[in-house]
N, C-alpha and C. Protein backbone atom coordinates (compact mmCIF):
# COMPACT_ATOMS: atom_id res chain seq x y z
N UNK A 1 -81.44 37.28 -136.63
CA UNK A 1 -82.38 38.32 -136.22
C UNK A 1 -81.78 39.16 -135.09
N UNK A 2 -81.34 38.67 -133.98
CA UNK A 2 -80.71 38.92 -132.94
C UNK A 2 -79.59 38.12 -132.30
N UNK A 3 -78.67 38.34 -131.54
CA UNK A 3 -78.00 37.76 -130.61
C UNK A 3 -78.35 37.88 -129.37
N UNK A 4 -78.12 36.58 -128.49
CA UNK A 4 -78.27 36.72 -126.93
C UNK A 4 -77.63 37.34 -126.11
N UNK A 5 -76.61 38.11 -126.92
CA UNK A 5 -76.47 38.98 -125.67
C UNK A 5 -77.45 40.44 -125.52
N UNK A 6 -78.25 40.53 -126.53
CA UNK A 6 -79.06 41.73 -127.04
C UNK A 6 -80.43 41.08 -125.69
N UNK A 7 -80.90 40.36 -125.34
CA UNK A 7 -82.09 39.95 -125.00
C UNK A 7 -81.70 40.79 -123.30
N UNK A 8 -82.86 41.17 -122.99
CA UNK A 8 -83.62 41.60 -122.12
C UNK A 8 -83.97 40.40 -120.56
N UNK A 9 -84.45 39.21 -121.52
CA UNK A 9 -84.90 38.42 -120.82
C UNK A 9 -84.88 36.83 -121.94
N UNK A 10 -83.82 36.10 -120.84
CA UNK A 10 -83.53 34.84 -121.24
C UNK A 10 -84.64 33.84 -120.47
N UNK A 11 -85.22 32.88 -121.86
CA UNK A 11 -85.82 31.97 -120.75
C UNK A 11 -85.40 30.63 -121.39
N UNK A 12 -85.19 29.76 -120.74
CA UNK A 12 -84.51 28.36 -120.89
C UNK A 12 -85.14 27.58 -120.55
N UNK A 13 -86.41 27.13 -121.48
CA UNK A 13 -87.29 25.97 -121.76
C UNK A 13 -86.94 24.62 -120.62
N UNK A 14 -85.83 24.43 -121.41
CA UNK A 14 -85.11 22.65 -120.48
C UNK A 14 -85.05 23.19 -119.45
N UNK A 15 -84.21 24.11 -118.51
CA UNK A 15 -83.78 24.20 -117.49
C UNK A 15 -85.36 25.23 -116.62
N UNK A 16 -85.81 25.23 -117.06
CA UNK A 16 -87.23 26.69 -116.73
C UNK A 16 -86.57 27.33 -115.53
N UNK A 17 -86.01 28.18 -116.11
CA UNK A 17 -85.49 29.04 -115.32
C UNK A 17 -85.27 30.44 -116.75
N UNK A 18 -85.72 31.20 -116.24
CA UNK A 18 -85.70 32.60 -117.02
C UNK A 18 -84.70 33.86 -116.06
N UNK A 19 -84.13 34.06 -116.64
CA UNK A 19 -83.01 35.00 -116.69
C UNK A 19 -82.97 36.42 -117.48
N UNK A 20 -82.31 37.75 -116.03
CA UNK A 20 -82.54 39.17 -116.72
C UNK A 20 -80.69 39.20 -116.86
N UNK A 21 -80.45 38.71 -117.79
CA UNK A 21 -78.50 38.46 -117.90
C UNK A 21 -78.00 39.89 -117.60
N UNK A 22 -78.44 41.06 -117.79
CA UNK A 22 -77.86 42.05 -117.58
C UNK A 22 -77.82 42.73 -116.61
N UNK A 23 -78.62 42.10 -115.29
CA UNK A 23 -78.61 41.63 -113.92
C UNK A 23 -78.05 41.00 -112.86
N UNK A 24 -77.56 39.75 -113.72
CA UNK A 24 -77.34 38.76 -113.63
C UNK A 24 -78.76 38.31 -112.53
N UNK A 25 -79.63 37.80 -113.03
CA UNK A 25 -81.18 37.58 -111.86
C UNK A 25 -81.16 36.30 -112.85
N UNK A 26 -82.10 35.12 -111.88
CA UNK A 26 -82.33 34.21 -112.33
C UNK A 26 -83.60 33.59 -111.56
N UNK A 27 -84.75 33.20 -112.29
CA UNK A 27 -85.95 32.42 -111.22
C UNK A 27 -86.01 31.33 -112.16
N UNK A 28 -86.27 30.47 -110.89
CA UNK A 28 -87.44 29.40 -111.58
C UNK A 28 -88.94 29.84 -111.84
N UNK A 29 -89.08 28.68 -113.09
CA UNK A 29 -90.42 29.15 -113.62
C UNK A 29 -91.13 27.57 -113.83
N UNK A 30 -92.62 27.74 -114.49
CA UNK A 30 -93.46 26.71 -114.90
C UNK A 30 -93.76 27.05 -116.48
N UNK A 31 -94.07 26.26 -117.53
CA UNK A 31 -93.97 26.52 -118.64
C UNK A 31 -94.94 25.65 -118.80
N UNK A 32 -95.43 25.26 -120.69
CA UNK A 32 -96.41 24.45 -120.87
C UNK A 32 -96.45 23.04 -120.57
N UNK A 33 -97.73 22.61 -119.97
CA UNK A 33 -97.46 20.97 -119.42
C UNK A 33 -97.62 20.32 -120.75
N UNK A 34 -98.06 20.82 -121.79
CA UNK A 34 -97.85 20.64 -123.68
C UNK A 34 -96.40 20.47 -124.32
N UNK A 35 -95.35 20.95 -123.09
CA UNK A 35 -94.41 20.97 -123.97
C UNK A 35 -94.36 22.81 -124.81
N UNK A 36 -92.89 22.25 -125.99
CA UNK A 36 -93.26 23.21 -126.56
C UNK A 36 -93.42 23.23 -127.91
N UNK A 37 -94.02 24.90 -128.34
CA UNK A 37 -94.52 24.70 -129.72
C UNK A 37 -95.15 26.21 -129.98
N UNK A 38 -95.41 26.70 -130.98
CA UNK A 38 -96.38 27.63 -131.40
C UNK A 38 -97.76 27.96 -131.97
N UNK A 39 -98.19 26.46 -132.24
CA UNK A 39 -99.53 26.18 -132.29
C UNK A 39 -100.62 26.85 -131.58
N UNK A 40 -101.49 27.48 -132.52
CA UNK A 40 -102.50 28.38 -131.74
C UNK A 40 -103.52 26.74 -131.04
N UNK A 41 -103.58 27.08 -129.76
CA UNK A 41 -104.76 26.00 -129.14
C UNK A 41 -103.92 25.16 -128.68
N UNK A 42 -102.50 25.12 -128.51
CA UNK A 42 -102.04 23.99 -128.44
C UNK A 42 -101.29 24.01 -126.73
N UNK A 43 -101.83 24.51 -126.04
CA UNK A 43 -101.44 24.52 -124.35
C UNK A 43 -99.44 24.61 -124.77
N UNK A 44 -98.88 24.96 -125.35
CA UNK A 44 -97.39 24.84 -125.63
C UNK A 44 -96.93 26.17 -125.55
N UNK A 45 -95.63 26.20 -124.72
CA UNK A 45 -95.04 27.80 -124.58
C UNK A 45 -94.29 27.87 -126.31
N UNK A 46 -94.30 28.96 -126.57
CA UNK A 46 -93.78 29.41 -127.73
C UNK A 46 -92.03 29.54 -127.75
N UNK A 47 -91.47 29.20 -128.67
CA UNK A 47 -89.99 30.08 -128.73
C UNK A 47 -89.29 31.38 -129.49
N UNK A 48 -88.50 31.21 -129.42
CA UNK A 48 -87.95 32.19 -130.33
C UNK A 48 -87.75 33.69 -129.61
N UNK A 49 -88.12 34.60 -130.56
CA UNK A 49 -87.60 36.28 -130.00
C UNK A 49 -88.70 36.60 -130.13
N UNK A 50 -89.46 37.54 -128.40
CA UNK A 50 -90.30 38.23 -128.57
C UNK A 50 -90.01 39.73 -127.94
N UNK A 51 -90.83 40.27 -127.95
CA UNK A 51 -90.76 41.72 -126.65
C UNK A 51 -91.98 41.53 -125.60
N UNK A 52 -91.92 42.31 -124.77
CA UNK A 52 -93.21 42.69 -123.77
C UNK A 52 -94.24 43.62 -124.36
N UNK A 53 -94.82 43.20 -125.22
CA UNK A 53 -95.88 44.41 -125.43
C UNK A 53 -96.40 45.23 -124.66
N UNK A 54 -96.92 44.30 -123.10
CA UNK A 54 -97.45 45.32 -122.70
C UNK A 54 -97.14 44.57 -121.22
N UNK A 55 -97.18 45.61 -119.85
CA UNK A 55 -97.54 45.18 -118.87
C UNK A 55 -98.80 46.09 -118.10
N UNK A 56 -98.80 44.75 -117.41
CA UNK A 56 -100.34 45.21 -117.03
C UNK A 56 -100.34 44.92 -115.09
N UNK A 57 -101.67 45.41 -114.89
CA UNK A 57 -101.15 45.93 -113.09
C UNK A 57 -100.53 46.22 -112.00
N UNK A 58 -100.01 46.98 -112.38
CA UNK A 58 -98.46 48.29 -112.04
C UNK A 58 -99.51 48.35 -111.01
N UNK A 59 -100.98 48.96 -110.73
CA UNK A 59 -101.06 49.48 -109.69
C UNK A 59 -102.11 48.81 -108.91
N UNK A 60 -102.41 46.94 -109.12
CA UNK A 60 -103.02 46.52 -108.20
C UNK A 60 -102.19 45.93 -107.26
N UNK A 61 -103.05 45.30 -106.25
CA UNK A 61 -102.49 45.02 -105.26
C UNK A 61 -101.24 43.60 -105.16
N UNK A 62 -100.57 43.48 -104.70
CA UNK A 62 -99.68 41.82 -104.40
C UNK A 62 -101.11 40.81 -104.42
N UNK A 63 -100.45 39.67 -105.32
CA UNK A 63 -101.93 38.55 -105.45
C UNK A 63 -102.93 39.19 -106.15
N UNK A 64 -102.92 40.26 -106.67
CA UNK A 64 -104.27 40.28 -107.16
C UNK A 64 -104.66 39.16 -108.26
N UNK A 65 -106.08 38.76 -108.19
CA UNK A 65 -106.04 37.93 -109.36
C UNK A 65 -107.16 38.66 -110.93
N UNK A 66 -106.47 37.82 -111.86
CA UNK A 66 -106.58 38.67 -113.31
C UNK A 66 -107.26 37.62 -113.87
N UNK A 67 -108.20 38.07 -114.69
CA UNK A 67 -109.23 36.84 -115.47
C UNK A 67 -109.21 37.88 -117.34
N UNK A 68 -108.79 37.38 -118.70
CA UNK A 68 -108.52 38.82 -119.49
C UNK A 68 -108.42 39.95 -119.18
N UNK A 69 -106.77 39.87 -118.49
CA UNK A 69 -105.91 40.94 -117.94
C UNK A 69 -106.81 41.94 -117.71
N UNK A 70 -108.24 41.50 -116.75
CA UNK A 70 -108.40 42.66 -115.99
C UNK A 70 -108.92 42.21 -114.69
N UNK A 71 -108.54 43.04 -113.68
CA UNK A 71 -108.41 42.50 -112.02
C UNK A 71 -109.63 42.56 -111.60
N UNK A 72 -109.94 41.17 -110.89
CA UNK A 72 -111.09 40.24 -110.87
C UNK A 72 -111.61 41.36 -109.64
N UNK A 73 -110.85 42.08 -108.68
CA UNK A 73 -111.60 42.29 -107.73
C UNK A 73 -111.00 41.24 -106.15
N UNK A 74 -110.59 40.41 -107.22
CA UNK A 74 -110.14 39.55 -105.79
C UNK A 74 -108.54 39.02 -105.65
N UNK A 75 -108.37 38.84 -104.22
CA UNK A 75 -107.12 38.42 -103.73
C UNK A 75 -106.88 37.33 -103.50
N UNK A 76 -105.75 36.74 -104.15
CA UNK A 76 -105.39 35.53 -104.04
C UNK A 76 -104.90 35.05 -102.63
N UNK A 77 -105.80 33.95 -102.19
CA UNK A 77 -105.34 33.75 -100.84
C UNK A 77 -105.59 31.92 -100.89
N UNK A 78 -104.75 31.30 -99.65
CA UNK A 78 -105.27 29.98 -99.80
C UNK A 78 -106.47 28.95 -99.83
N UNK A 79 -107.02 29.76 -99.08
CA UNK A 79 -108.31 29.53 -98.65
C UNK A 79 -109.22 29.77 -100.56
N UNK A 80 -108.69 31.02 -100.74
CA UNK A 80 -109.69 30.91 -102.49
C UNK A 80 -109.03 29.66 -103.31
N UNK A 81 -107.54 29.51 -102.95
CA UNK A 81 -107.43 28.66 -104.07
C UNK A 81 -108.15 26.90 -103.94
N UNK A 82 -108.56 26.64 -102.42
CA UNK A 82 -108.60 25.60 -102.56
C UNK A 82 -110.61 25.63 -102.64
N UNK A 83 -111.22 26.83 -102.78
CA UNK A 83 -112.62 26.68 -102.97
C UNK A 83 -112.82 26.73 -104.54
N UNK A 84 -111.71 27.02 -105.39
CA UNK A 84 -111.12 26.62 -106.66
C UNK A 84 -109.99 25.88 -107.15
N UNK A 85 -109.84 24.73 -107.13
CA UNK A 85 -108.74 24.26 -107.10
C UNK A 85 -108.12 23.79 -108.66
N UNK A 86 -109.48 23.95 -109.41
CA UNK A 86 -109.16 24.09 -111.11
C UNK A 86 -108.90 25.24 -111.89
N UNK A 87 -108.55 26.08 -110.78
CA UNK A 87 -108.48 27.25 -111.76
C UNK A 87 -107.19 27.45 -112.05
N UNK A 88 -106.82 28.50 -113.42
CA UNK A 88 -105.76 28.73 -113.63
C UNK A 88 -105.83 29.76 -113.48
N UNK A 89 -104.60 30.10 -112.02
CA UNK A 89 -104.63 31.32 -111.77
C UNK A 89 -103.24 32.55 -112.12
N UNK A 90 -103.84 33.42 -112.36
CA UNK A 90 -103.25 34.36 -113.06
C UNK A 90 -103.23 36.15 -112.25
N UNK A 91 -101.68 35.42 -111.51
CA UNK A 91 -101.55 36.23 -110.21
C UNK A 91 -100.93 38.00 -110.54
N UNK A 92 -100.77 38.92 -109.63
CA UNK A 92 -99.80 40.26 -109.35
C UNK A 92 -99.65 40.59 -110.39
N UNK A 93 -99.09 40.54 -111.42
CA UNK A 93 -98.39 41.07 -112.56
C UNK A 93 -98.66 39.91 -114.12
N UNK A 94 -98.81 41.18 -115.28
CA UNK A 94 -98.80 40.63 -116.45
C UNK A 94 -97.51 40.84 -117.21
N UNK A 95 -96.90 40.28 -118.24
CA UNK A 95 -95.83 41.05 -118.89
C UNK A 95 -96.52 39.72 -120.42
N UNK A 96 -97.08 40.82 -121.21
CA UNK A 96 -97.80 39.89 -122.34
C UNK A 96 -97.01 39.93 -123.49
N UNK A 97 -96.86 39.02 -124.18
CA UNK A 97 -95.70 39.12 -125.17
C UNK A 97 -96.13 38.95 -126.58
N UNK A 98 -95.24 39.36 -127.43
CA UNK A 98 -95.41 39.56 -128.77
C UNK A 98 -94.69 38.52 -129.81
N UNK A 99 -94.63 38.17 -130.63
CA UNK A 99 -93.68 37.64 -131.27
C UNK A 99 -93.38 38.58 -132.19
N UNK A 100 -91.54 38.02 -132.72
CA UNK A 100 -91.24 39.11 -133.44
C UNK A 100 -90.65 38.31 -134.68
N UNK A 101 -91.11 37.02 -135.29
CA UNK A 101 -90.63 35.96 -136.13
C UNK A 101 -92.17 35.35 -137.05
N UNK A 102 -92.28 36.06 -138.23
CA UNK A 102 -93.48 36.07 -139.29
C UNK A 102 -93.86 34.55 -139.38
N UNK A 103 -94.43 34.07 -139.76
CA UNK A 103 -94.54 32.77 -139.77
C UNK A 103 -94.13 31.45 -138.70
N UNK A 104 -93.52 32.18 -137.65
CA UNK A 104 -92.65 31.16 -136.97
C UNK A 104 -93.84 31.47 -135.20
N UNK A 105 -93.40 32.73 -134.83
CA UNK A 105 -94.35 32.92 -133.26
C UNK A 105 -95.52 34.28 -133.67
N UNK A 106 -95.41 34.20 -135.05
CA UNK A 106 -96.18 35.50 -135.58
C UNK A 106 -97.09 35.76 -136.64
N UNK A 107 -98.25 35.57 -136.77
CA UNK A 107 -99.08 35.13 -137.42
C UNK A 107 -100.26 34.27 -137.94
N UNK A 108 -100.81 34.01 -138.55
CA UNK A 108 -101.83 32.98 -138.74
C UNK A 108 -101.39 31.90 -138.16
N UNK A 109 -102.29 31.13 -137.05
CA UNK A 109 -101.82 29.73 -136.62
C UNK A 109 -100.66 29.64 -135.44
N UNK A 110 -100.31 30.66 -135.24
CA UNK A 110 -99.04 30.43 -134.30
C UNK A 110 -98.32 31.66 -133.69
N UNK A 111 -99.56 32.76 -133.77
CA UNK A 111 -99.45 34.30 -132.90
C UNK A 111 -99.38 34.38 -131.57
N UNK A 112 -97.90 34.18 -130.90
CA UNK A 112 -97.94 34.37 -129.65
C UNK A 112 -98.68 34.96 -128.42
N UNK A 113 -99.05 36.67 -129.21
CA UNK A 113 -99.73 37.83 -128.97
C UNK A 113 -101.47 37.21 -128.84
N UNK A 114 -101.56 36.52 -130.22
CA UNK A 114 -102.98 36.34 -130.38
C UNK A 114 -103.53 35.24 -129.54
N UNK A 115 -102.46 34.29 -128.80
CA UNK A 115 -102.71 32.97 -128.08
C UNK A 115 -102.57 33.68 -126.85
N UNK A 116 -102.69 34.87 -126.14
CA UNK A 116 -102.40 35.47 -124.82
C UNK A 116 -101.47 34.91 -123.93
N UNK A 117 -100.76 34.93 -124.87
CA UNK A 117 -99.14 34.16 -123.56
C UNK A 117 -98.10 35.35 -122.99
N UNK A 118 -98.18 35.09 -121.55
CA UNK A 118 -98.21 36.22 -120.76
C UNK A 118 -96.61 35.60 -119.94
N UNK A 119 -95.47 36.14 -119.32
CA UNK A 119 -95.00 35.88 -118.19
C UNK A 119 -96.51 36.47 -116.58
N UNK A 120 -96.38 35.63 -115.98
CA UNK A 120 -97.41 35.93 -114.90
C UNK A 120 -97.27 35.30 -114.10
N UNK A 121 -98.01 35.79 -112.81
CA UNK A 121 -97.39 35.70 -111.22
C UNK A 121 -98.42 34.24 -110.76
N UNK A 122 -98.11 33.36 -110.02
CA UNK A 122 -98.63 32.14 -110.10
C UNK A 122 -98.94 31.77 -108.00
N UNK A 123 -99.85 31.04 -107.66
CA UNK A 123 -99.80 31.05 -106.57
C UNK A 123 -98.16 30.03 -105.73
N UNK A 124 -98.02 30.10 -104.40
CA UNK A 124 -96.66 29.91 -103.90
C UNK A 124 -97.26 28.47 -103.96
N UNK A 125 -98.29 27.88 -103.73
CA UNK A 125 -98.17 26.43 -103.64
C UNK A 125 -98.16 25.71 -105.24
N UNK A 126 -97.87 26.27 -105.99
CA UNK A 126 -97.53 25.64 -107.20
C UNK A 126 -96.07 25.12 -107.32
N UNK A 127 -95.48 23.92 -108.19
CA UNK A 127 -94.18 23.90 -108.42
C UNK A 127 -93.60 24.52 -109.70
N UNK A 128 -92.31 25.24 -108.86
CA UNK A 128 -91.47 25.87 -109.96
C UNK A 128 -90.77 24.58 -110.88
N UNK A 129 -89.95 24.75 -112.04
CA UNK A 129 -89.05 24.13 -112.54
C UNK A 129 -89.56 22.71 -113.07
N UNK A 130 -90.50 22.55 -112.88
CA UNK A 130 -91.52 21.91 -113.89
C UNK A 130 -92.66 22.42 -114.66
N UNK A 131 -92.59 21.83 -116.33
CA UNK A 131 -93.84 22.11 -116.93
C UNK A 131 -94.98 21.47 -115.94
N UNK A 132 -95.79 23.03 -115.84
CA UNK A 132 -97.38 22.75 -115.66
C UNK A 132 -98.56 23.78 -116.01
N UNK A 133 -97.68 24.93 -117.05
CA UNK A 133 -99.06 25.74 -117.63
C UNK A 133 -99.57 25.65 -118.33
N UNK A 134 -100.46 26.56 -118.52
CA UNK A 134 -101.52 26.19 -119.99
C UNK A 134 -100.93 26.82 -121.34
N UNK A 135 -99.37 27.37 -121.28
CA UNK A 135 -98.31 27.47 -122.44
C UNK A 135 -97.67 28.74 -121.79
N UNK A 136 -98.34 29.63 -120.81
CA UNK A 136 -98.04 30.47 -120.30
C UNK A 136 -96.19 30.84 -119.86
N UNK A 137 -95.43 31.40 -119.31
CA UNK A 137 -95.07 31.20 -118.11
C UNK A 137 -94.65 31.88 -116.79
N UNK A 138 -94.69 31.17 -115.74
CA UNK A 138 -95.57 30.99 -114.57
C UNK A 138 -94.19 31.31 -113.61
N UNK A 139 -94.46 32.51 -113.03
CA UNK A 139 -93.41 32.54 -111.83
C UNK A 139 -94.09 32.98 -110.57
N UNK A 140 -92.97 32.69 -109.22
CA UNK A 140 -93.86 33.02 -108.05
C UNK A 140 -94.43 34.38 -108.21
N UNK A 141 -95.37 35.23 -107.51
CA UNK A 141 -95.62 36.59 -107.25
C UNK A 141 -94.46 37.08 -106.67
N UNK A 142 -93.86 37.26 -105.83
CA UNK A 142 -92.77 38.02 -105.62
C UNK A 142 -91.71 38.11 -106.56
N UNK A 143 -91.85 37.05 -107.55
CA UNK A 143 -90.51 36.64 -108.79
C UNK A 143 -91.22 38.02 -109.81
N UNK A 144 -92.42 37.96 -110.07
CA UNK A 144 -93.20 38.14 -111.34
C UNK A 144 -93.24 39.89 -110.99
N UNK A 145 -93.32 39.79 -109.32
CA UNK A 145 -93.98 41.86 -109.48
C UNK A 145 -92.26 42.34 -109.59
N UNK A 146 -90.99 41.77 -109.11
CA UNK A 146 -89.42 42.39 -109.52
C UNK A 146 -89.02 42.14 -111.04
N UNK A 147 -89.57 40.80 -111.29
CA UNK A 147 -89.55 41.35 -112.57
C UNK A 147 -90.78 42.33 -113.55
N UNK A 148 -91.02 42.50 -113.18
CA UNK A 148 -92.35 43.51 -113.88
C UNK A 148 -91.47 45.03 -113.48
N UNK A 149 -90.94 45.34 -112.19
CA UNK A 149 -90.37 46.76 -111.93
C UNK A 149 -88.99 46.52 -112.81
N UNK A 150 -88.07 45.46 -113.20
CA UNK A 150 -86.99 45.64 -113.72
C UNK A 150 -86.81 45.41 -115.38
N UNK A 151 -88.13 45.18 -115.90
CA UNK A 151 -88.16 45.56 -117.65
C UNK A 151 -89.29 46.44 -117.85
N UNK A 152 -88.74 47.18 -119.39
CA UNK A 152 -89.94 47.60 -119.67
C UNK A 152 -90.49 47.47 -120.52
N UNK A 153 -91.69 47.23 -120.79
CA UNK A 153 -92.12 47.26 -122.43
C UNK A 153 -91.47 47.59 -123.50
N UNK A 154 -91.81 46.46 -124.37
CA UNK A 154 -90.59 46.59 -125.52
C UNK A 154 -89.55 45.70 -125.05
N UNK A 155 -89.19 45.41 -123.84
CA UNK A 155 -87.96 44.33 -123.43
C UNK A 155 -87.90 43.36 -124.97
N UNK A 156 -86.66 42.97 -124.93
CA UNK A 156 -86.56 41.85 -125.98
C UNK A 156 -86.40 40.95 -124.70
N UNK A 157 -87.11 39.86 -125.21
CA UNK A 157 -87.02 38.40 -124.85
C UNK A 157 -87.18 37.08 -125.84
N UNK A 158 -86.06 36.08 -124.89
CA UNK A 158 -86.04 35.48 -126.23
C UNK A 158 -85.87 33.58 -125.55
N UNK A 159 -86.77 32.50 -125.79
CA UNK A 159 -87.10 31.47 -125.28
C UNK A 159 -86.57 30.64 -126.13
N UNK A 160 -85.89 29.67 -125.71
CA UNK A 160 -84.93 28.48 -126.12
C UNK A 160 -85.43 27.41 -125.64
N UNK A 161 -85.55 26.41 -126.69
CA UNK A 161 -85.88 24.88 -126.87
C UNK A 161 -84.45 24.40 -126.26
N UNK A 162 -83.03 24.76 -126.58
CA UNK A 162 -82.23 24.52 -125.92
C UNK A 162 -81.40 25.14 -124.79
N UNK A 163 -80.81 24.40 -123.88
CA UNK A 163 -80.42 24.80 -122.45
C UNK A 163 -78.95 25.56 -122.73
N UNK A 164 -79.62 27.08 -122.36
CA UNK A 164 -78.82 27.95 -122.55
C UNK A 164 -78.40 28.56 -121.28
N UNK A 165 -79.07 28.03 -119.96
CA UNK A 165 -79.11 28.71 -118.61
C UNK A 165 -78.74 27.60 -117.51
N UNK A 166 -78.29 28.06 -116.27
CA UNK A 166 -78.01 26.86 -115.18
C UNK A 166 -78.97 27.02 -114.83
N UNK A 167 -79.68 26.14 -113.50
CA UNK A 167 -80.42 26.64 -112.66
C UNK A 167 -80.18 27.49 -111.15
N UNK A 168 -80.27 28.33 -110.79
CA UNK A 168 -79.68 29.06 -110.04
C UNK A 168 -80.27 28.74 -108.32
């Protein structure tokens, strides 16, 4: 379908660390505490080749927080997270992705797009470089709003079951 050197944005499941190679940029990230998979319902980050369909709040504030990518009104601060401490929060920046593989991250049962799996900005007291999202994945806010200014919609990205990245 593609080669890796064509991708936009590398992300490396084993190692969770996602990579803009033509940058050379590298963050740690959080991925599904499911593991992985494409199962619609199934808390599991997806693989394969997608793009950014869309990004979303270019023009709210740092921390804002997002409940169906639209801004709650409120700012993520410590004090909110611990008067919620179950929430899954869904910080600064969206970058929502598509799959681009029919049957595989695309379609009935296993629509990336249709399971709302987003790269998105996560609070600082979370840990990087371990699975712990709900299939999402999860980088700091300062990781999530540079990468949001350095792709654009349409980016190809493309997520590996195998370790294709160091950790940086």
């Amino acid at each position: 379908m593609y080669s890796l050197d064509q991708a936009d944005i590398l992300i490396d499941l084993v190692s969770q660390t996602l990579s803009l190679p033509k940058l050379n940029k590298f963050y740690l990230i959080s991925t599904g505490l499911n593991g992985i998979g494409e199962q619609e319902n199934s808390g599991k980050t997806p693989r394969g080749w997608h793009r950014v369909a869309q990004k979303i709040g270019a023009t709210e504030p740092f921390n804002a927080v997002f409940k169906a990518r639209q801004w709650t009104g409120e700012i993520y601060s410590r004090e909110l997270g611990q008067q919620q401490p179950d929430r899954d929060w869904i910080l600064t920046r969206i970058l929502w992705l598509d799959g681009l593989q029919e049957g595989f991250n695309r379609g009935v049962g296993c629509d990336t797009f249709k399971r709302y799996i987003y790269i998105h900005g996560t609070p600082e007291t979370e840990p990087m470089g371990i699975p712990k999202s709900h299939g999402c994945i999860r980088m700091y806010s300062g990781d999530v709003q540079e990468l949001f200014d350095l792709v654009q919609e349409g980016a190809l990205v493309y997520l590996s079951d195998e370790k294709i990245l160091e950790k940086k």
